[in-house]
Protein backbone atom coordinates (compact mmCIF):
# COMPACT_ATOMS: atom_id res chain seq x y z
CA UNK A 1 0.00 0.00 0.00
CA UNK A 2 3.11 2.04 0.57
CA UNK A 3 3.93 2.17 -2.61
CA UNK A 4 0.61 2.14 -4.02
CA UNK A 5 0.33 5.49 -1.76
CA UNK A 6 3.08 7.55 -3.46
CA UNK A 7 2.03 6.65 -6.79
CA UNK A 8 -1.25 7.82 -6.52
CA UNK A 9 0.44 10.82 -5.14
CA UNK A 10 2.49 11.22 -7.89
CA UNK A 11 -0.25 11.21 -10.47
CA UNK A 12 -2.03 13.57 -8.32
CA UNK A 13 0.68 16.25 -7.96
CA UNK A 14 1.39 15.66 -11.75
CA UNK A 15 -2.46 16.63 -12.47
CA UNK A 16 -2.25 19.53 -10.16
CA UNK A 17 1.03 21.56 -11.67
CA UNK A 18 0.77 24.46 -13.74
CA UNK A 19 1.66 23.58 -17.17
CA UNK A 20 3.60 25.68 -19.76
CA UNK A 21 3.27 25.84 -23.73
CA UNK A 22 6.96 24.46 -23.97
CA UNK A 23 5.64 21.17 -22.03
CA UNK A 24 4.24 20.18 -25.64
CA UNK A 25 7.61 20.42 -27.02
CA UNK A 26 9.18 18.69 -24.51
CA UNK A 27 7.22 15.20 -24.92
CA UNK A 28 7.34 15.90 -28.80
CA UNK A 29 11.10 15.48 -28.51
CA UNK A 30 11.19 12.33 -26.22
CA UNK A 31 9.03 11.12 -29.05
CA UNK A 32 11.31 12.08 -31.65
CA UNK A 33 14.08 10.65 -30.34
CA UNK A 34 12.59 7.11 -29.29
CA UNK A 35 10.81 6.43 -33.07
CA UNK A 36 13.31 9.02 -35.14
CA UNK A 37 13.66 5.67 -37.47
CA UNK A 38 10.36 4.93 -38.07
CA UNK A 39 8.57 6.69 -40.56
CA UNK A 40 5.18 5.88 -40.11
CA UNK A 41 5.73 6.75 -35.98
CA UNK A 42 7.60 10.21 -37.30
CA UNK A 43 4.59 11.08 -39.38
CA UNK A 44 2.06 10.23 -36.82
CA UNK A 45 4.48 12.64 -34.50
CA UNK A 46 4.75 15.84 -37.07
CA UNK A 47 0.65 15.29 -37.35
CA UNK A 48 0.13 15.68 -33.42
CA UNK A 49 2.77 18.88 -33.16
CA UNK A 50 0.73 20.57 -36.00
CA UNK A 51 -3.17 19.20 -34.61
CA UNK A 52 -2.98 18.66 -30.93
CA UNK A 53 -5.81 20.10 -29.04
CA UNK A 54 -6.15 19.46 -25.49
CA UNK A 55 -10.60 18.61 -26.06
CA UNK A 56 -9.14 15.90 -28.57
CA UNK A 57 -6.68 13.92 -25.95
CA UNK A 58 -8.26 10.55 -25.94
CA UNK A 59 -8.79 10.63 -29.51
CA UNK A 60 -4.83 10.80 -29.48
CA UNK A 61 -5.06 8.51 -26.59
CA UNK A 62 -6.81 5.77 -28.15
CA UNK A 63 -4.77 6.31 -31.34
CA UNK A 64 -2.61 3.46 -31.82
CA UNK A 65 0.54 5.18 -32.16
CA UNK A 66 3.82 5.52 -29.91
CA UNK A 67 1.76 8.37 -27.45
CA UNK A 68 -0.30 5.37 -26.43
CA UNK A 69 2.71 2.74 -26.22
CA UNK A 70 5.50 5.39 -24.06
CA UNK A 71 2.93 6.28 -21.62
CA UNK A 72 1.33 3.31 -21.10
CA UNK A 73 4.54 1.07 -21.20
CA UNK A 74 5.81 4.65 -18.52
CA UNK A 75 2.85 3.98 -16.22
CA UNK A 76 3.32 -0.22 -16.56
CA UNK A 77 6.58 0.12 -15.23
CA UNK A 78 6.43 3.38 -13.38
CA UNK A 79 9.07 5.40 -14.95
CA UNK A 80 8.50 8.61 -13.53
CA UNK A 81 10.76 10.57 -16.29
CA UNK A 82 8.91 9.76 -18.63
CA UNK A 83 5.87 10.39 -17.00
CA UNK A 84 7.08 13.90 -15.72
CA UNK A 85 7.53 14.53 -19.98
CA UNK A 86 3.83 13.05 -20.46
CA UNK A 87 2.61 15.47 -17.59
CA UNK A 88 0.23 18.12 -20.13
CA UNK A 89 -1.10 15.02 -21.77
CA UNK A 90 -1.88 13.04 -18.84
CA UNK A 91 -3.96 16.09 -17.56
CA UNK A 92 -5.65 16.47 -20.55
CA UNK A 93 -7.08 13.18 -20.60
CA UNK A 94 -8.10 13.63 -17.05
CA UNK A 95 -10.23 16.70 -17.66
CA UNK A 96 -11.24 15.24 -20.78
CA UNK A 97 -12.69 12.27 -18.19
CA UNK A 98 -13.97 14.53 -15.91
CA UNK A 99 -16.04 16.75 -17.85
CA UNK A 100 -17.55 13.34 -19.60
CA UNK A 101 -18.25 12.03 -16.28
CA UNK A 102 -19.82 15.25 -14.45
CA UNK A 103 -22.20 15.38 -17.58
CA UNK A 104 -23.09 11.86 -17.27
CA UNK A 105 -23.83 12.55 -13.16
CA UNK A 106 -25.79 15.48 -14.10
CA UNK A 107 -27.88 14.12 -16.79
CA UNK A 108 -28.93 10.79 -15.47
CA UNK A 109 -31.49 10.43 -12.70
CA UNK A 110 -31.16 6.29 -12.33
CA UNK A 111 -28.09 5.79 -11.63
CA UNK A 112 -28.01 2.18 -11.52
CA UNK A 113 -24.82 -0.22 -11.22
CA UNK A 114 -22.92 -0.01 -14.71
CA UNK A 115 -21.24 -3.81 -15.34
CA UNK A 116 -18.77 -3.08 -17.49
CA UNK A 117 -15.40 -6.03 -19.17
CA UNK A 118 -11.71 -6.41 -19.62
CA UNK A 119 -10.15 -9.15 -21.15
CA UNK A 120 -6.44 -9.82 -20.81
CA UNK A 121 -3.43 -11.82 -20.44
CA UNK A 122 -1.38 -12.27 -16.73
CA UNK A 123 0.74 -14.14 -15.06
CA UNK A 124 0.08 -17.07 -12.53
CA UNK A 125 2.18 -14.99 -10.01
CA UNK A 126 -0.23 -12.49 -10.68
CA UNK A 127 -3.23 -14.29 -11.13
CA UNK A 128 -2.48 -16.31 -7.40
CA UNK A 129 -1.91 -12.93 -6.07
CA UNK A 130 -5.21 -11.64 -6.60
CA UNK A 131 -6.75 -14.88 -5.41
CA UNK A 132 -5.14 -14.55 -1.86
CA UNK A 133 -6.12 -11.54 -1.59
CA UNK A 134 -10.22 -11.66 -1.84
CA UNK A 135 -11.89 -8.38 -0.63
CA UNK A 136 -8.33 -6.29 -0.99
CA UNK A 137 -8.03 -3.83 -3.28
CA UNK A 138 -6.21 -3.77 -6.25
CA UNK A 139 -4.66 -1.06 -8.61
CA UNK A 140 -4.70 -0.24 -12.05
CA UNK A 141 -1.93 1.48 -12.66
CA UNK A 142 -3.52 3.37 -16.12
CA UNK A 143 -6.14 4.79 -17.75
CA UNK A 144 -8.10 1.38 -17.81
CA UNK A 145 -10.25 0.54 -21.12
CA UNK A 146 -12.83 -1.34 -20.75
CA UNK A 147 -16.56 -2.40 -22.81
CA UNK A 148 -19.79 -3.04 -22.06
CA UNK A 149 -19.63 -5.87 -24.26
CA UNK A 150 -18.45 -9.00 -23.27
CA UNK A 151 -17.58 -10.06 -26.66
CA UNK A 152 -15.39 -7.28 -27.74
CA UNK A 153 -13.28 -7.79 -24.66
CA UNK A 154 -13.08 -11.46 -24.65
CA UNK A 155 -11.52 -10.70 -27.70
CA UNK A 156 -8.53 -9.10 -25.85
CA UNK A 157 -8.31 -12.41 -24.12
CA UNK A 158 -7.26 -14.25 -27.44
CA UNK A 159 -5.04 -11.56 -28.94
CA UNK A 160 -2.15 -12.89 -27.24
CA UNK A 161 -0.43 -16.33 -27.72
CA UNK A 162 -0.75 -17.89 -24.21
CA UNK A 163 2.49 -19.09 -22.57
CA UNK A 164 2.88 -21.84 -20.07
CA UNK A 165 3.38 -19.25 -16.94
CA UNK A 166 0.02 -16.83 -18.42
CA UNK A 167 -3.56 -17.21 -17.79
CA UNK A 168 -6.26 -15.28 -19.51
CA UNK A 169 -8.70 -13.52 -17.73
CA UNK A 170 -11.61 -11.24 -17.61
CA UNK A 171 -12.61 -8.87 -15.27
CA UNK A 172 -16.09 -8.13 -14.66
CA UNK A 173 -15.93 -4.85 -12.97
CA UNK A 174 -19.20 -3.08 -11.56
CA UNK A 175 -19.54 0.50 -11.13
CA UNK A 176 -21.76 2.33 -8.54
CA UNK A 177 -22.57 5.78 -10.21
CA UNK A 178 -23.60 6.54 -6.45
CA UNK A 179 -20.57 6.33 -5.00
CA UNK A 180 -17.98 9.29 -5.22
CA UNK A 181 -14.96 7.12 -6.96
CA UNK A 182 -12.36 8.18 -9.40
CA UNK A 183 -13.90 9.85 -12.28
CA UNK A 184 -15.11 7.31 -16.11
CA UNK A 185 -16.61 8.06 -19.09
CA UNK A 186 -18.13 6.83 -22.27
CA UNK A 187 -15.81 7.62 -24.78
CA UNK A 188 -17.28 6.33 -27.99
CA UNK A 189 -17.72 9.67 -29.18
CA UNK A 190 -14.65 10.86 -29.11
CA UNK A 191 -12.46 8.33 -29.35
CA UNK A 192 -10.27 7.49 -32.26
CA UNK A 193 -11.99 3.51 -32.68
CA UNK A 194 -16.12 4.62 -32.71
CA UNK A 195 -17.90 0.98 -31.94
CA UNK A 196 -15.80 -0.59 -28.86
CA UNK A 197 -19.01 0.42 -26.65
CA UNK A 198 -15.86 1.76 -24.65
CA UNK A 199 -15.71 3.35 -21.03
CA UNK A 200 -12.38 4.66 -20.07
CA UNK A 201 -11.45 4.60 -16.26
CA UNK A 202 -9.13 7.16 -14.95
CA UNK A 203 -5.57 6.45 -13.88
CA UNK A 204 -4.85 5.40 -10.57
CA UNK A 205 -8.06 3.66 -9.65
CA UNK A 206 -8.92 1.48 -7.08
CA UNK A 207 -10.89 -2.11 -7.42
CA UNK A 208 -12.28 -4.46 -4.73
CA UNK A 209 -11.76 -7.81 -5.51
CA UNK A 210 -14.82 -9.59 -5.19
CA UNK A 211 -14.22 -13.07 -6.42
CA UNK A 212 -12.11 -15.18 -8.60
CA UNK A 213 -12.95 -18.35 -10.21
CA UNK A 214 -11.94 -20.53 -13.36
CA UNK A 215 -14.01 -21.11 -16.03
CA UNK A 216 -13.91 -24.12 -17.93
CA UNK A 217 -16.01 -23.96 -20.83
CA UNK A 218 -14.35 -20.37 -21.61
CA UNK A 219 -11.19 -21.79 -20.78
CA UNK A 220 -10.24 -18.43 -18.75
CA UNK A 221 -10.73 -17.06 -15.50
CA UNK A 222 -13.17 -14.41 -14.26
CA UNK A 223 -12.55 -11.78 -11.79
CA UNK A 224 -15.40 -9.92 -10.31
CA UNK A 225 -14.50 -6.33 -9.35
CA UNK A 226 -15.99 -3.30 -7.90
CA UNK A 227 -14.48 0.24 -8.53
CA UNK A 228 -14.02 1.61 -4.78
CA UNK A 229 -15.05 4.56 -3.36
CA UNK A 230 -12.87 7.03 -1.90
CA UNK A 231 -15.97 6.83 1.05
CA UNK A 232 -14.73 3.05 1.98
CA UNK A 233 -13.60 3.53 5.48
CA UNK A 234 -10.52 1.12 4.63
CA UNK A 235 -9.74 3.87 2.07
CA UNK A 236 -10.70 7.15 3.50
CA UNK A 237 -8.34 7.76 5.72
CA UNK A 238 -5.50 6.96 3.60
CA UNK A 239 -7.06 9.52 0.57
CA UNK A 240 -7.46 12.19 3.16
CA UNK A 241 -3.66 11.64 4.33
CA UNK A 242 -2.45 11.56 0.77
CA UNK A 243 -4.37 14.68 -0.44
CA UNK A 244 -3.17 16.81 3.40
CA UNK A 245 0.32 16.19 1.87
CA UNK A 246 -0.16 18.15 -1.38
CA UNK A 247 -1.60 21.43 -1.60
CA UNK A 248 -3.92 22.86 -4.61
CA UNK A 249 -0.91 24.10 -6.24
CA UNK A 250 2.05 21.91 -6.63
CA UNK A 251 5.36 22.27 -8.44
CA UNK A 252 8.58 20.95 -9.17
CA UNK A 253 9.78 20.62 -5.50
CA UNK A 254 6.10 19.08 -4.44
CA UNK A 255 7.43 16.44 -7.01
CA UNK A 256 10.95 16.34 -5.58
CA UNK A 257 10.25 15.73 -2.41
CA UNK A 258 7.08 13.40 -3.23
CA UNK A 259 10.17 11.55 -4.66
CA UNK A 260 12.37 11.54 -2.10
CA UNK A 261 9.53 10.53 0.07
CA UNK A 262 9.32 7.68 -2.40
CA UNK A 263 12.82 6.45 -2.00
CA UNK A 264 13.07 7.34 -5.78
CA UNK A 265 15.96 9.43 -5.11
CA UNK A 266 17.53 9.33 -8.87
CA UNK A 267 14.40 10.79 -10.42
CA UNK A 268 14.75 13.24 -7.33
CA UNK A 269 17.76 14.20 -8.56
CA UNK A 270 16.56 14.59 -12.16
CA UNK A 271 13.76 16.94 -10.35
CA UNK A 272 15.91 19.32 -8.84
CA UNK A 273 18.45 20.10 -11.67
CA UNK A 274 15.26 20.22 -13.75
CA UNK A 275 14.26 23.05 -10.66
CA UNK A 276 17.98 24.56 -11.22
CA UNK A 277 17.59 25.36 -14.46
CA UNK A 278 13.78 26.90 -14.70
CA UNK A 279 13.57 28.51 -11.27
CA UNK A 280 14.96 31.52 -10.48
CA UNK A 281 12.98 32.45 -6.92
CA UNK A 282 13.33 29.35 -5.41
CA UNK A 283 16.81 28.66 -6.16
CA UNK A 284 17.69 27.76 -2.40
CA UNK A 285 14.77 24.95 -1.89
CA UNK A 286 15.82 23.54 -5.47
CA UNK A 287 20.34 23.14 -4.35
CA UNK A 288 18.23 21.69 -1.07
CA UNK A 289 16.29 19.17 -2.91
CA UNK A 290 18.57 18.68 -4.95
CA UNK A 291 21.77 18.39 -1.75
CA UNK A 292 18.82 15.99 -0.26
CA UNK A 293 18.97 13.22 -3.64
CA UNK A 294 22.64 13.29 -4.01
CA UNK A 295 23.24 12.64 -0.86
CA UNK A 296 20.54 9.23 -1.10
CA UNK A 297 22.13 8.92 -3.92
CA UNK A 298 26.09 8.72 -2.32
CA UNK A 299 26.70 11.06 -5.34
CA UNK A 300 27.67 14.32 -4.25
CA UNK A 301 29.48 15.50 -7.79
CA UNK A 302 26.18 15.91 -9.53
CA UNK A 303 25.03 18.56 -6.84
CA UNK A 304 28.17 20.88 -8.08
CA UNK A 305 27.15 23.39 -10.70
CA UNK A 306 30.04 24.80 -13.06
CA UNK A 307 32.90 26.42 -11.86
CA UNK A 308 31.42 29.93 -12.64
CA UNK A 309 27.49 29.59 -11.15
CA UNK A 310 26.51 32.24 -9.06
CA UNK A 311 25.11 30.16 -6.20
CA UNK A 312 27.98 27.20 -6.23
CA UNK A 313 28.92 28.56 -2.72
CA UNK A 314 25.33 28.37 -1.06
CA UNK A 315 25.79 24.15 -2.88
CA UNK A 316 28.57 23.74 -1.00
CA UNK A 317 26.50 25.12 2.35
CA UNK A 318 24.08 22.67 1.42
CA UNK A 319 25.51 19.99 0.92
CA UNK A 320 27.81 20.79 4.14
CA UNK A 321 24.67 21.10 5.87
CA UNK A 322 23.36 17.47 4.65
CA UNK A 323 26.79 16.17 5.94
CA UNK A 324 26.54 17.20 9.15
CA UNK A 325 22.90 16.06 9.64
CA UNK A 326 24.84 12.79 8.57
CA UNK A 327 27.72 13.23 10.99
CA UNK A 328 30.06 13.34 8.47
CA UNK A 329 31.73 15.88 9.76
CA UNK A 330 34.75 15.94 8.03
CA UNK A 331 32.59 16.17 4.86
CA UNK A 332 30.41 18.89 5.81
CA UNK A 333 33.77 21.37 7.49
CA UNK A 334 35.15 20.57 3.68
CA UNK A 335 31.90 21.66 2.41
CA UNK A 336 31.83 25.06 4.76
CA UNK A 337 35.13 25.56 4.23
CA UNK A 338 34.47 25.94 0.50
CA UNK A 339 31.91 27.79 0.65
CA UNK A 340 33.34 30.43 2.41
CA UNK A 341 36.11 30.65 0.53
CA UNK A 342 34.47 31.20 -2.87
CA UNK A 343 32.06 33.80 -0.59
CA UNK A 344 34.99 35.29 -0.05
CA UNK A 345 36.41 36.02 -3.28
CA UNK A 346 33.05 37.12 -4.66
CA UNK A 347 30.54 38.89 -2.04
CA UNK A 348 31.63 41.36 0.82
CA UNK A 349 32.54 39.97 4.22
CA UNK A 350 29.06 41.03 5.67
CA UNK A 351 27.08 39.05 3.41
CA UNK A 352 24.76 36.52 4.74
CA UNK A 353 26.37 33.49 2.49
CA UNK A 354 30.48 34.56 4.32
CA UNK A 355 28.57 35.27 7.92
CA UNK A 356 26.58 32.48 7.36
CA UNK A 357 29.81 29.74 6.49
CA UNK A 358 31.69 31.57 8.97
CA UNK A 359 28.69 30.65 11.74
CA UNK A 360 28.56 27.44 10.54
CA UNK A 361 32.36 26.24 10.36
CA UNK A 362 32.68 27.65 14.13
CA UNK A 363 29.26 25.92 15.41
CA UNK A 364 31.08 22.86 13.73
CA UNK A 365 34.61 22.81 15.14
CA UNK A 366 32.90 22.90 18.22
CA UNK A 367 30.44 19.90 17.77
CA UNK A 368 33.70 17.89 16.64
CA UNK A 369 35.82 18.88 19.76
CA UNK A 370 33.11 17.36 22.45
């Protein structure tokens, strides 16, 4: 549940950022340089830099191009880089889901129990996971298609050539329009395949597990599910404590320190530099965050910008300061003393960054003399 925690805070900090116009550029790139070779990837690429429009993102979504494959293959294995590049599209979807769902809410008076199908291929590991684990939840770690029709997503069950450690199954999954849970939607009508009678699930959801049981004629297994509420008291508690650690407004160092929280301490890392080089008022929490990885990370080179930086001396402070939360104290009076001395050479001797190495080199000595 741990981990199941911080991804769902993840995604939810992701959702919540402020997004800029050179985002789209960004995951245009990635693209380009994962399919650059194929052509018919390349074209698909140059269409969506021209076209995209945020009120068309599951059209692109359910496009079967390399948009669909990165992220979902991203989300699969959780590779938050490349989820941090998908950021503006993820959102999109989600509103795209939300607005779909809050006009389906508003427009229907019976809301009765929607039984809706997903057929697929998993592993016995898998597979004798969820049968130990009746009335536990499990997650879906994507924006989860599914059908109203049975047949269509058997069909998903035979796509694959079975192997001797794979089962196929299909999951039977009701949803209580009743119940505040994460946010579906038809999509039929604006998806890029028309006739799937599809409903599209948003990312991180939750699902009871009701029962699990083999059938024979079918020669698959059935899972019955039930898309949770946030309500469930096994789950409120846990939803309330995830959203109190996020605010409305989240940014890069919401997401660094969601990392570090994470033990993902390379993609920290990645989080903070990425901070470095966009911020320029928050430049102290950023070196922090970014001290804070390296130092999980047992590299402290990569916290050193060039020679020449401005703020290379309040690094070494830092980092100095990391060190001595450590007790490393010959690190951190290394770190101090070159701080000061490049504080020295560059800023007059009542500046906060020389008083401040100066305070911290004597408070120190004097910790490492007791």
């Amino acid at each position: 549940m741990l981990v199941l925690c911080g991804f769902q805070l993840f995604i939810e900090v992701l959702l919540r950022m402020h997004h800029k116009s050179s985002d789209r550029k960004e995951l245009i790139d990635v693209c380009k340089k994962s399919y650059g070779a194929n052509h018919k990837q390349m074209k698909i690429i140059h269409e969506f830099e021209q076209t995209y429009d945020g009120e068309k993102a599951i059209w692109w979504y359910t496009h079967d191009s390399c948009f669909y494959r990165m992220m979902n293959k991203a989300l699969r294995i959780q590779n938050y880089n490349t989820l941090f590049a998908f950021r503006f599209f993820i959102t999109d979807i989600a509103k795209q889901i939300k607005y779909e769902y809050e006009n389906f809410i508003r427009t229907n008076v019976n809301r009765n129990i929607i039984r809706v199908y997903r057929g697929q291929i998993i592993s016995i590991d898998e597979l004798e996971l969820m049968k130990n684990n009746i009335n536990e939840f499990l997650s879906m770690n994507s924006f989860l298609s599914t059908s109203r029709n049975r047949t269509t997503a058997l069909e998903f069950t035979r796509v694959s050539r079975r192997r001797d450690n794979m089962r196929a199954i299909l999951f039977e999954i009701d949803i209580n329009p009743r119940l505040r849970t994460k946010t579906f939607a038809a999509i039929d009508k604006i998806s890029h395949y028309k006739h799937e009678n599809e409903i599209l699930i948003m990312l991180g959801a939750l699902f009871r597990i009701e029962n699990i049981f083999e059938n024979e004629k079918e020669k698959l297994w059935i899972a019955h599910v039930s898309l949770a509420s946030e309500d469930d008291y096994h789950l409120k508690e846990i939803f309330t404590h995830m959203k109190g650690k996020i605010g409305d407004d989240t940014n890069l160092d919401s997401l660094g320190k969601l990392l570090l929280r994470m033990d993902e301490n390379e993609q920290a890392r990645k989080c903070y530099k990425r901070m470095l080089e966009e911020t320029q008022l928050a430049v102290g929490d950023a070196q922090l965050g970014l001290g804070w990885a390296s130092l999980r990370c047992k590299n402290f080179d990569e916290t050193k910008l060039p020679s020449d930086h401005p703020q290379i001396a309040a690094i070494y402070n830092n980092i100095g300061w990391l060190h001595e939360r450590e007790k490393n104290y010959a690190k951190a009076l290394d770190c101090y003393q070159k701080a000061l001395e490049i504080s020295r050479k560059t800023l007059p001797p009542t500046h906060h960054h020389v008083t401040g190495a100066e305070e911290n080199i004597q408070r120190l000595k004097k910790t490492m003399e007791q």
